[in-house]
PDB file of N, CA and C in Angstrom:
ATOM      1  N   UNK A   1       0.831  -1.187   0.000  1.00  0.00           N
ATOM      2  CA  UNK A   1       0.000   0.000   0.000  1.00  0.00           C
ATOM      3  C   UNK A   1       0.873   1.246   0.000  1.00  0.00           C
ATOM      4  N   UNK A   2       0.469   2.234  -0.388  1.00  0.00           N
ATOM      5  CA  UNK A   2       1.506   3.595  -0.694  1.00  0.00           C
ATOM      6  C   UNK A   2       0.935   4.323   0.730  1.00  0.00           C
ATOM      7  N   UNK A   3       1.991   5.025   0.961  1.00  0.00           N
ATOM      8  CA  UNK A   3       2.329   5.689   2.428  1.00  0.00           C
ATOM      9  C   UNK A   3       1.680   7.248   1.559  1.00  0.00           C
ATOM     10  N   UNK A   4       1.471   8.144   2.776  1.00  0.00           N
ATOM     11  CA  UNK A   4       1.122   9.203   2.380  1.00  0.00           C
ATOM     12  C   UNK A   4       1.706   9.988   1.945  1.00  0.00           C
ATOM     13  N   UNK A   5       3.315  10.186   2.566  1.00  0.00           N
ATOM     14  CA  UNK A   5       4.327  10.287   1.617  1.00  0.00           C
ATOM     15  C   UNK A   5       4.659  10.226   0.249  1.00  0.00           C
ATOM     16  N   UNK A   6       4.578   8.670  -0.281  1.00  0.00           N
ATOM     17  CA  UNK A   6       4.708   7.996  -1.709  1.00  0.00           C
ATOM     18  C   UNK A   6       3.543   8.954  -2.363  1.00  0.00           C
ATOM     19  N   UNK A   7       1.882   9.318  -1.881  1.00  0.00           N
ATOM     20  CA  UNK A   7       1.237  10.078  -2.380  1.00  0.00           C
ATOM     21  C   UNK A   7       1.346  11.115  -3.009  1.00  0.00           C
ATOM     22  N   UNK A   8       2.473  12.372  -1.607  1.00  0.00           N
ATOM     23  CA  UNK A   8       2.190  13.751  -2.205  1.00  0.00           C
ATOM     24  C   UNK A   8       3.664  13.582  -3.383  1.00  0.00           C
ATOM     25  N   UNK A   9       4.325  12.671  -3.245  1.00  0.00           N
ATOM     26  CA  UNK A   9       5.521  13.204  -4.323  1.00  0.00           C
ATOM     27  C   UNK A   9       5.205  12.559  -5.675  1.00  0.00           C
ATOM     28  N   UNK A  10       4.144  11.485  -5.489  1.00  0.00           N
ATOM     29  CA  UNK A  10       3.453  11.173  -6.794  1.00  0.00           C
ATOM     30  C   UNK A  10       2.546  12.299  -7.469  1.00  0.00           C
ATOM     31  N   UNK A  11       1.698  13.168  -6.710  1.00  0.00           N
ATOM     32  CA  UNK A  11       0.950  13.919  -7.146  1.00  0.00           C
ATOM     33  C   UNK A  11       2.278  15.209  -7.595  1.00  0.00           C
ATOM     34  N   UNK A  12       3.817  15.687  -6.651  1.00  0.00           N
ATOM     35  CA  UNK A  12       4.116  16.823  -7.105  1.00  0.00           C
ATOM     36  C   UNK A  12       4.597  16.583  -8.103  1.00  0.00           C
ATOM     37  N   UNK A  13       5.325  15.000  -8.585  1.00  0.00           N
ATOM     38  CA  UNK A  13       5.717  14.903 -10.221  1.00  0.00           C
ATOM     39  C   UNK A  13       4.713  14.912 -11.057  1.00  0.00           C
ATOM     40  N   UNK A  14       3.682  14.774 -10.736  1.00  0.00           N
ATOM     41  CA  UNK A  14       2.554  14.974 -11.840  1.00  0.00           C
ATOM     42  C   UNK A  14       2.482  16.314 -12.180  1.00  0.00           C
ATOM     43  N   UNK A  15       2.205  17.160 -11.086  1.00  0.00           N
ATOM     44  CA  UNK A  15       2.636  18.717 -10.878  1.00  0.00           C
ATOM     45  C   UNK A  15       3.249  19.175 -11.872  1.00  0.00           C
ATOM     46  N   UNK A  16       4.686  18.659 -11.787  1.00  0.00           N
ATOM     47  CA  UNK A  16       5.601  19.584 -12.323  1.00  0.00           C
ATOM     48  C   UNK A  16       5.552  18.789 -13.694  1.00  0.00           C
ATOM     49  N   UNK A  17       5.363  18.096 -13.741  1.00  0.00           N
ATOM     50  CA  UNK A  17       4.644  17.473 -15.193  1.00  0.00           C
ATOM     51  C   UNK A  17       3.782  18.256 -16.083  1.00  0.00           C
ATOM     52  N   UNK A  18       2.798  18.230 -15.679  1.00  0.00           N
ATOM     53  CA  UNK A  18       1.501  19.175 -16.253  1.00  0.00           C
ATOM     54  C   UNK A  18       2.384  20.649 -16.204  1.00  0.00           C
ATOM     55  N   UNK A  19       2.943  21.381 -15.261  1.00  0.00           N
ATOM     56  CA  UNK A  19       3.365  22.126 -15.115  1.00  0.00           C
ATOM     57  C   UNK A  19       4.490  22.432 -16.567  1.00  0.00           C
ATOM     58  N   UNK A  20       5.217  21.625 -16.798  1.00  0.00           N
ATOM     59  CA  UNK A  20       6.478  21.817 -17.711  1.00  0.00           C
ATOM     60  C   UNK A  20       5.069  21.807 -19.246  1.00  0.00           C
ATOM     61  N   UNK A  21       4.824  20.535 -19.248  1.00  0.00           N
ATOM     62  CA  UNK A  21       3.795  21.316 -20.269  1.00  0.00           C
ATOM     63  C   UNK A  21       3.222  22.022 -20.571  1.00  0.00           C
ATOM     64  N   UNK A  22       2.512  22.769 -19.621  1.00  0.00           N
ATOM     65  CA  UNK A  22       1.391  24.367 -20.354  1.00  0.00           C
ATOM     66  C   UNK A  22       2.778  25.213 -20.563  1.00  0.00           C
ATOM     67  N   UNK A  23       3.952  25.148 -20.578  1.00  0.00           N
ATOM     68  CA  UNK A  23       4.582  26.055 -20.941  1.00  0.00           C
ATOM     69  C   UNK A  23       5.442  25.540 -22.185  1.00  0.00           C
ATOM     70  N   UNK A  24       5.938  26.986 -22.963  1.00  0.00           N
ATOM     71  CA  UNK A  24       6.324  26.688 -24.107  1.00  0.00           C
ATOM     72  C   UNK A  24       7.782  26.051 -24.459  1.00  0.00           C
ATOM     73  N   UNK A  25       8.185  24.876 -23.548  1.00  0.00           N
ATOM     74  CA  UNK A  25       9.354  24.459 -23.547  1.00  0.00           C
ATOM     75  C   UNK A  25       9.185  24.063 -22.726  1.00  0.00           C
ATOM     76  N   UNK A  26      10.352  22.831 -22.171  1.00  0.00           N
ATOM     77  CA  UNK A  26      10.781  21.553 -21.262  1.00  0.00           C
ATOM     78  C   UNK A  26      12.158  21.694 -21.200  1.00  0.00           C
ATOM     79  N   UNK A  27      12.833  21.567 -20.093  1.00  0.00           N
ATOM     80  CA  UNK A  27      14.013  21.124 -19.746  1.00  0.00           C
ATOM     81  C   UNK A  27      14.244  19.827 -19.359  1.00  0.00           C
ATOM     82  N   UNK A  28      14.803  19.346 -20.104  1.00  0.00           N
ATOM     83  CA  UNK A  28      15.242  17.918 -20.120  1.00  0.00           C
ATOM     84  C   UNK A  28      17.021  17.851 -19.666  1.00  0.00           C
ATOM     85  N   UNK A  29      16.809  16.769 -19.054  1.00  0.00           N
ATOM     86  CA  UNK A  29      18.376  16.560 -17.884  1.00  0.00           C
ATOM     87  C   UNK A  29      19.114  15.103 -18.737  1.00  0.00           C
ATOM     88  N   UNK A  30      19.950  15.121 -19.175  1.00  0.00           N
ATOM     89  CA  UNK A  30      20.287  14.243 -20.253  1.00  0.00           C
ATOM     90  C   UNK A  30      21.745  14.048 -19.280  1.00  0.00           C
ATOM     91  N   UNK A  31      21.913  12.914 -19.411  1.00  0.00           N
ATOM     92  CA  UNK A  31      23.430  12.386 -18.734  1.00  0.00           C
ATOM     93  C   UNK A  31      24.020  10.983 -19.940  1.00  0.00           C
ATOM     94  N   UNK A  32      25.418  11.630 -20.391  1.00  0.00           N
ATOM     95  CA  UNK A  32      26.053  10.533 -21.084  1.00  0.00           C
ATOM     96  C   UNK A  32      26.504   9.458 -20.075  1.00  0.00           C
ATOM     97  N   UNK A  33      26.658   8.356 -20.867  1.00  0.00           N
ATOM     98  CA  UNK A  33      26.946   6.950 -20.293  1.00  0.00           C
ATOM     99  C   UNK A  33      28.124   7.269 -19.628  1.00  0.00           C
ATOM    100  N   UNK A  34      29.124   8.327 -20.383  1.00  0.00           N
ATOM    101  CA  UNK A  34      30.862   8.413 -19.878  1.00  0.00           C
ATOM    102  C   UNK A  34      30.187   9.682 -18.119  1.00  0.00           C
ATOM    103  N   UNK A  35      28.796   9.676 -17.920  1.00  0.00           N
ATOM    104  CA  UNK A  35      28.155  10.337 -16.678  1.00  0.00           C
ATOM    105  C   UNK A  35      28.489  11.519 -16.730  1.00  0.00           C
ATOM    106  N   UNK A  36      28.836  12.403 -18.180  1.00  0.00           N
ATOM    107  CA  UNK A  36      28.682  14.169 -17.957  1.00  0.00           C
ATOM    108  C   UNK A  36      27.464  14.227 -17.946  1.00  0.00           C
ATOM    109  N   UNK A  37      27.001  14.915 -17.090  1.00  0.00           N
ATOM    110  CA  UNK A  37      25.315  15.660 -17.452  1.00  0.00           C
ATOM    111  C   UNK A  37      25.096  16.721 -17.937  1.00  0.00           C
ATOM    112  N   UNK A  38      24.100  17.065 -18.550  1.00  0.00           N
ATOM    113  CA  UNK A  38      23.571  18.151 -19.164  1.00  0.00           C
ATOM    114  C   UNK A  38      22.244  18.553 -19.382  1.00  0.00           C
ATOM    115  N   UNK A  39      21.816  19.656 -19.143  1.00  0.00           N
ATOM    116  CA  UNK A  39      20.150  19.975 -19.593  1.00  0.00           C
ATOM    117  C   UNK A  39      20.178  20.830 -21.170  1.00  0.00           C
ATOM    118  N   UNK A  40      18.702  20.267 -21.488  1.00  0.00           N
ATOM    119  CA  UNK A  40      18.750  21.129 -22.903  1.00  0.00           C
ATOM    120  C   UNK A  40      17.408  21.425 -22.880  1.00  0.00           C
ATOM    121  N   UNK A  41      17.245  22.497 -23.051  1.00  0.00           N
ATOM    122  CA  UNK A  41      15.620  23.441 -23.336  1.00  0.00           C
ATOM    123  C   UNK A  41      14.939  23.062 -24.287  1.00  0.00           C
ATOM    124  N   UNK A  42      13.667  22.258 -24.869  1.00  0.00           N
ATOM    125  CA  UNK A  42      13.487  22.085 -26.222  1.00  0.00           C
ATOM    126  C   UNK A  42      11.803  22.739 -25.682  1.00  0.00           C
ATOM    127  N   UNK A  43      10.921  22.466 -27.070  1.00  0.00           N
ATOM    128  CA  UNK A  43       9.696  22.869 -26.926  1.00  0.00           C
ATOM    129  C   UNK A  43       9.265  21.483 -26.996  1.00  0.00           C
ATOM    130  N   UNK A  44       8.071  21.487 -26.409  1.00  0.00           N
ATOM    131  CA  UNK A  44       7.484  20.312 -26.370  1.00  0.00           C
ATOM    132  C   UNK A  44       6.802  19.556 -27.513  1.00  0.00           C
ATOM    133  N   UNK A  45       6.818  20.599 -28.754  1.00  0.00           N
ATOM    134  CA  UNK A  45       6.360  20.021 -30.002  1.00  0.00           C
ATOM    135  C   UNK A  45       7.651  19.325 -30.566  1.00  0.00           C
ATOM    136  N   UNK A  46       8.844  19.727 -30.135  1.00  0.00           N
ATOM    137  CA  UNK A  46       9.831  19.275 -30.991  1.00  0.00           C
ATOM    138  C   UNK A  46       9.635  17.569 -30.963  1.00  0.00           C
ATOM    139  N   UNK A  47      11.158  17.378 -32.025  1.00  0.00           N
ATOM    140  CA  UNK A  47      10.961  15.645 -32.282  1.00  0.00           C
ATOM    141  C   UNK A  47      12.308  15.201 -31.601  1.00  0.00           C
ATOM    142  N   UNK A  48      12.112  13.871 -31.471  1.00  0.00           N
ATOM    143  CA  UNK A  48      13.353  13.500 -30.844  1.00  0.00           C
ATOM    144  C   UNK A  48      14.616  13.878 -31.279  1.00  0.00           C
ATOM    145  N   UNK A  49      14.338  13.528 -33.155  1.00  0.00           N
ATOM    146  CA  UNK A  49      15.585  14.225 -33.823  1.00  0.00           C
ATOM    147  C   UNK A  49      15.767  15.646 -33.582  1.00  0.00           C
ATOM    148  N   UNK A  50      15.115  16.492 -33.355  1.00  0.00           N
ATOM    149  CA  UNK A  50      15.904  17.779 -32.784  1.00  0.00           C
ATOM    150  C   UNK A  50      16.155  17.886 -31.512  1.00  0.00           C
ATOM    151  N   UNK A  51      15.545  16.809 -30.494  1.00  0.00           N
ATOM    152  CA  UNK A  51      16.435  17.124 -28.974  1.00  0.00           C
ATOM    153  C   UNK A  51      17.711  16.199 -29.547  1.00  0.00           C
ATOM    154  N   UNK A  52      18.129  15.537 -30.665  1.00  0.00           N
ATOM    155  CA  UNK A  52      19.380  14.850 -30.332  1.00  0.00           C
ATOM    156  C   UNK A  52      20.078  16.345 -30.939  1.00  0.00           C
ATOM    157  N   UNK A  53      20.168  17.102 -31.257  1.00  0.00           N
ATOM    158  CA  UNK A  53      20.488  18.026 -32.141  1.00  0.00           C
ATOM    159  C   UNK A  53      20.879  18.866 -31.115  1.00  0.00           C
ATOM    160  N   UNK A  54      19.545  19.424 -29.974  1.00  0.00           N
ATOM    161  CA  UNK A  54      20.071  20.255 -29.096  1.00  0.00           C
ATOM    162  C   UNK A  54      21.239  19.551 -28.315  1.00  0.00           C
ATOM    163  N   UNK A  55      21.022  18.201 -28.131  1.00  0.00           N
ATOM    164  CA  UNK A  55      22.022  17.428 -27.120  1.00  0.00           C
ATOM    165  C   UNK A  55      23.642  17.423 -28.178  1.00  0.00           C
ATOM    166  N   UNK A  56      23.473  17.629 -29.335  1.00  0.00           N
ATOM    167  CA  UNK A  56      25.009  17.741 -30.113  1.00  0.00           C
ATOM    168  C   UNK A  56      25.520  19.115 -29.603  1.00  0.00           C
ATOM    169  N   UNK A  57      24.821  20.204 -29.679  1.00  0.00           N
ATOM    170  CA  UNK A  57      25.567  21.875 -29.490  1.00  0.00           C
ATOM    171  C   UNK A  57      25.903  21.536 -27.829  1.00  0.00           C
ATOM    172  N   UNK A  58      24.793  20.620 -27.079  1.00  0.00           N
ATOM    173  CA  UNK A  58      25.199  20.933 -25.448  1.00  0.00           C
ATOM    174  C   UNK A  58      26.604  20.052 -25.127  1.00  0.00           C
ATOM    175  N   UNK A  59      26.985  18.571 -26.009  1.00  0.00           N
ATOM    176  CA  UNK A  59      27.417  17.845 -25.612  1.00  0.00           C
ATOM    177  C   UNK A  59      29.039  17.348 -26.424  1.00  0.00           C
ATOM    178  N   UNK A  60      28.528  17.971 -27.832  1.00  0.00           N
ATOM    179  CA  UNK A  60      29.616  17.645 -28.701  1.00  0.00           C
ATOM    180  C   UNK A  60      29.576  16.254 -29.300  1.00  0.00           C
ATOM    181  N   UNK A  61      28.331  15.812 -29.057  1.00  0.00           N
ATOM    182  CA  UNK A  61      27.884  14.220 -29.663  1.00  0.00           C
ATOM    183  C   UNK A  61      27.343  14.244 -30.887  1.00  0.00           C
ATOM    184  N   UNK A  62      27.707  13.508 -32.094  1.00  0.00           N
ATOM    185  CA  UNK A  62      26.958  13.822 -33.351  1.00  0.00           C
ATOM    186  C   UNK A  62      25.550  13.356 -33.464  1.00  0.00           C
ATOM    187  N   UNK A  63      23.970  13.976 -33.586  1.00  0.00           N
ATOM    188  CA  UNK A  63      22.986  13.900 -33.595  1.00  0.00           C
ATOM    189  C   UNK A  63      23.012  12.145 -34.208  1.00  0.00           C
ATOM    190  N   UNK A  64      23.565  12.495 -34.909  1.00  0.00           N
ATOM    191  CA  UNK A  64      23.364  11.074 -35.943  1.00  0.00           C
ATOM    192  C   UNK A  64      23.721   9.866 -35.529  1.00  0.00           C
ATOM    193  N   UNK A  65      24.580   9.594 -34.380  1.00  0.00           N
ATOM    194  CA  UNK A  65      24.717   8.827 -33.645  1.00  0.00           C
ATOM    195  C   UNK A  65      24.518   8.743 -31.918  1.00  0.00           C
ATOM    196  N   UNK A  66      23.760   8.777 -31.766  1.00  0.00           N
ATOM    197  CA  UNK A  66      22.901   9.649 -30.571  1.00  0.00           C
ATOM    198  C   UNK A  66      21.972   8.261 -30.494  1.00  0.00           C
ATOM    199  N   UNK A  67      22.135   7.723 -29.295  1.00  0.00           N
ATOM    200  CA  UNK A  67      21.011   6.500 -28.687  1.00  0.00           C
ATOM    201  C   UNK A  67      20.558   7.299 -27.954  1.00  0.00           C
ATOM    202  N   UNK A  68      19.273   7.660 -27.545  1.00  0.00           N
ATOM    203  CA  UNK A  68      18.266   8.081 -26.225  1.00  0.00           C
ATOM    204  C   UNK A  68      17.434   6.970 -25.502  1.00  0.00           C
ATOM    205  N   UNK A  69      17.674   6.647 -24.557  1.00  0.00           N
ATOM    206  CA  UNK A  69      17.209   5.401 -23.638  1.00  0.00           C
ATOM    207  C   UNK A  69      16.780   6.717 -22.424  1.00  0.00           C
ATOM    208  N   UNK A  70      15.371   6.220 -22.328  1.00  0.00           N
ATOM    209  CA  UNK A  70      14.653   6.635 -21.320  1.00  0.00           C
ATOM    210  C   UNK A  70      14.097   5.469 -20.471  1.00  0.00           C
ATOM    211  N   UNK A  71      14.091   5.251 -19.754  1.00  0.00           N
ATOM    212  CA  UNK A  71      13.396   3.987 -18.880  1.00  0.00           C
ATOM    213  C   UNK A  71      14.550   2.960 -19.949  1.00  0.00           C
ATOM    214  N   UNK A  72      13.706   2.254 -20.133  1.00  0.00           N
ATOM    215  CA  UNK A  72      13.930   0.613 -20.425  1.00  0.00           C
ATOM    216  C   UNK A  72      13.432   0.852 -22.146  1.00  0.00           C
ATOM    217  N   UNK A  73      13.164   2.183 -23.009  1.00  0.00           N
ATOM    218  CA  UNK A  73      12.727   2.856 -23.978  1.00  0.00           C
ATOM    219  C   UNK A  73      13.724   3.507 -24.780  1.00  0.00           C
ATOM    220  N   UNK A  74      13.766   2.701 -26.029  1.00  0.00           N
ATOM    221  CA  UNK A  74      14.862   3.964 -27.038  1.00  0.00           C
ATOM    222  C   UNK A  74      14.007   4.602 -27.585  1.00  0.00           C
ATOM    223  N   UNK A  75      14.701   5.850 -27.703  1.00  0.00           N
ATOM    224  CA  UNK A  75      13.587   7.062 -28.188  1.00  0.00           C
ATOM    225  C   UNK A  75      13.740   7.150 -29.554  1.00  0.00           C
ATOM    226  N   UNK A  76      12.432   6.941 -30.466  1.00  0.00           N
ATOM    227  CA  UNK A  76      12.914   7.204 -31.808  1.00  0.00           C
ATOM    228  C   UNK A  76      12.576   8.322 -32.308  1.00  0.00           C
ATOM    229  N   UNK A  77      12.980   8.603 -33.508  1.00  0.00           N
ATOM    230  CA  UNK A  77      13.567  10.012 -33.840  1.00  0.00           C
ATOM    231  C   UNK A  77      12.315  11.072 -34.261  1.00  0.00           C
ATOM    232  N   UNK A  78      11.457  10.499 -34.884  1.00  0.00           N
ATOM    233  CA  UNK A  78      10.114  11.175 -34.997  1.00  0.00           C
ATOM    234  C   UNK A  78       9.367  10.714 -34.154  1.00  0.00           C
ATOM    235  N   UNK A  79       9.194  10.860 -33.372  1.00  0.00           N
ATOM    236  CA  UNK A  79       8.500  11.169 -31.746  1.00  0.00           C
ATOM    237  C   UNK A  79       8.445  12.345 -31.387  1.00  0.00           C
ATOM    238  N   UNK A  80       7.266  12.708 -31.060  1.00  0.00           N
ATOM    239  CA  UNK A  80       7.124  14.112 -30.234  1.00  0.00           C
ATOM    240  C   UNK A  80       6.896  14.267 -28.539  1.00  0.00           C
ATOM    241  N   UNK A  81       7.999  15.066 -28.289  1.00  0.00           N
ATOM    242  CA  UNK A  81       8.507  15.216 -27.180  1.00  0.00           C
ATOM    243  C   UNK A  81       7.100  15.066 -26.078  1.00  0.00           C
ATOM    244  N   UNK A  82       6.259  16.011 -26.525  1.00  0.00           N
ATOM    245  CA  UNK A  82       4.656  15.919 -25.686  1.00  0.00           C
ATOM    246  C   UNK A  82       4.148  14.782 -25.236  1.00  0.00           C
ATOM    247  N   UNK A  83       3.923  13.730 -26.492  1.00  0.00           N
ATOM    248  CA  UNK A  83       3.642  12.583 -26.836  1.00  0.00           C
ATOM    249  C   UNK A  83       4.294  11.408 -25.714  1.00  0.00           C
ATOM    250  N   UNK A  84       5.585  11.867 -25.407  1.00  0.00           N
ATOM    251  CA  UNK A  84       6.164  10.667 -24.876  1.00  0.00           C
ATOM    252  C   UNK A  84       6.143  11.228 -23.474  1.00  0.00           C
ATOM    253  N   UNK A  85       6.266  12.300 -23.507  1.00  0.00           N
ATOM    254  CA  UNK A  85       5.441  12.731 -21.606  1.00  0.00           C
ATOM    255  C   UNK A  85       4.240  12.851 -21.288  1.00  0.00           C
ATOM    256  N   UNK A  86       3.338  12.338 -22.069  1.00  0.00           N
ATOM    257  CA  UNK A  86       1.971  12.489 -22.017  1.00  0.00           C
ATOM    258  C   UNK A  86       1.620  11.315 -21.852  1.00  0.00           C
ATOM    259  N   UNK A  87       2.535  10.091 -22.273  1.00  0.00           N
ATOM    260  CA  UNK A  87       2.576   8.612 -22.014  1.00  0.00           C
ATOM    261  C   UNK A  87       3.161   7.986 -20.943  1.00  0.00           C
ATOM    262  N   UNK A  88       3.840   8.972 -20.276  1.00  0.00           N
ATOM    263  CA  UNK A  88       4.687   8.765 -19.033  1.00  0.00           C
ATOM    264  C   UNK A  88       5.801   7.929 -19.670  1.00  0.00           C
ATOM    265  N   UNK A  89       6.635   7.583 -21.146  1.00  0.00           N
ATOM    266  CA  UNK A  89       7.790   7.297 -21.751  1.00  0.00           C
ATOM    267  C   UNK A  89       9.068   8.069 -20.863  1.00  0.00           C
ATOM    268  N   UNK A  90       8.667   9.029 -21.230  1.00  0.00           N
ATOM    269  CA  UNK A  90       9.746  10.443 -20.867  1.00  0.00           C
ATOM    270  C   UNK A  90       9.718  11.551 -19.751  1.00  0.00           C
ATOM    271  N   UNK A  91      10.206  11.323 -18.603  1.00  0.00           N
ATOM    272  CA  UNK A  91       9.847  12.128 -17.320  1.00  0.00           C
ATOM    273  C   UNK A  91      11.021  13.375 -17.740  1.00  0.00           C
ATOM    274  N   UNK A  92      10.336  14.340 -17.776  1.00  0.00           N
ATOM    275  CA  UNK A  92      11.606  15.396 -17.718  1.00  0.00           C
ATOM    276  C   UNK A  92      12.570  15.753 -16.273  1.00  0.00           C
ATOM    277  N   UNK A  93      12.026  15.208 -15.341  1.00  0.00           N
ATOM    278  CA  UNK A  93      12.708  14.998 -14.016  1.00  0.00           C
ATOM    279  C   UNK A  93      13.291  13.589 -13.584  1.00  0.00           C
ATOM    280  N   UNK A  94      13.933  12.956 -14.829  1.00  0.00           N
ATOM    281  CA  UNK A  94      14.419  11.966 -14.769  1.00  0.00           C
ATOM    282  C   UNK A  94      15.450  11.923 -15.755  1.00  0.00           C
ATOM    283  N   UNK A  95      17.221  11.792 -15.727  1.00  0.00           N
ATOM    284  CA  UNK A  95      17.757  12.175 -16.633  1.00  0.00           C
ATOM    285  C   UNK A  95      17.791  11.273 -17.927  1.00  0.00           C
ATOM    286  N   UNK A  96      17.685  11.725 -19.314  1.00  0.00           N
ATOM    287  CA  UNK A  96      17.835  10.752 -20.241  1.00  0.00           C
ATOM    288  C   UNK A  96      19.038  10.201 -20.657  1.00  0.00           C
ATOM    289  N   UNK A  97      19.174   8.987 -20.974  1.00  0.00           N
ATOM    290  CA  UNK A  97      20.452   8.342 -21.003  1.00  0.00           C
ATOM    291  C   UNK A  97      21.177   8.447 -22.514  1.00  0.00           C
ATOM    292  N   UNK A  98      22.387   9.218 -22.417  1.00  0.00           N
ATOM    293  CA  UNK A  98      22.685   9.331 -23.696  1.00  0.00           C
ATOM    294  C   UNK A  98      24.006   8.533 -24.326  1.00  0.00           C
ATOM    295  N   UNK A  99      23.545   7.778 -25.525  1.00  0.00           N
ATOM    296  CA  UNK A  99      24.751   6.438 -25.723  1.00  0.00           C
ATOM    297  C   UNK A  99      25.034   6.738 -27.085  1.00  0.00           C
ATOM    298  N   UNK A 100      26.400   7.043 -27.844  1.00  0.00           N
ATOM    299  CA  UNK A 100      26.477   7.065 -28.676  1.00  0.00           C
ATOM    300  C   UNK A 100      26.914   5.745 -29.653  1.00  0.00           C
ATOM    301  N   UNK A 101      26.589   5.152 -30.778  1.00  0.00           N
ATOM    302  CA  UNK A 101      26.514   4.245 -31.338  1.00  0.00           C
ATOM    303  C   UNK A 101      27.295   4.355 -32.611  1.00  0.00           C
ATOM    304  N   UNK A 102      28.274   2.934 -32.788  1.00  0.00           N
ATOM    305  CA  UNK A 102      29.387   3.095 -33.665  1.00  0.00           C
ATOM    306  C   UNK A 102      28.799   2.883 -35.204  1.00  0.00           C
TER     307      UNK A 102
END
């Protein structure tokens, strides 16, 4: 059974959930496998292929070889950012895992 605790921090990520959405952009917390982290600002319409894009200028990783693993989830490239936080895929308060591929 969930403690009342487990409650309110379930309801404040929902919060800041709904919250990051009515506004015109998301900050997303992206950490490479080699564990640099980084945030990148996108809008929530964008597609995955342009957060790998913002994650190349933040990170120096080429878009084009850019794995995004969220959960147990690779993110594919035409996906919309909304879409996959609206599915609970993609927590923006959870960092995304970034793997580059040979």
């Amino acid at each position: 059974t969930a403690t009342a605790a487990d409650l309110v921090a379930s309801q404040e990520a929902t919060a800041l959930r709904e919250s990051e959405l009515s506004e015109s952009g998301v900050t997303i917390f992206v950490r490479a496998l080699d564990g640099k982290p980084a945030q990148v600002r996108a809008s929530e319409r964008d597609t995955v292929a342009k957060l790998k894009a913002l994650i190349e200028a933040e990170l120096s990783m080429p878009a084009e070889k850019q794995v995004l693993v969220a959960g147990l989830a690779q993110l594919q490239d035409g996906s919309v950012l909304r879409e996959l936080i609206a599915d609970g895929t993609l927590d923006p308060t959870t960092p995304l895992r970034v793997a580059v591929a040979d």
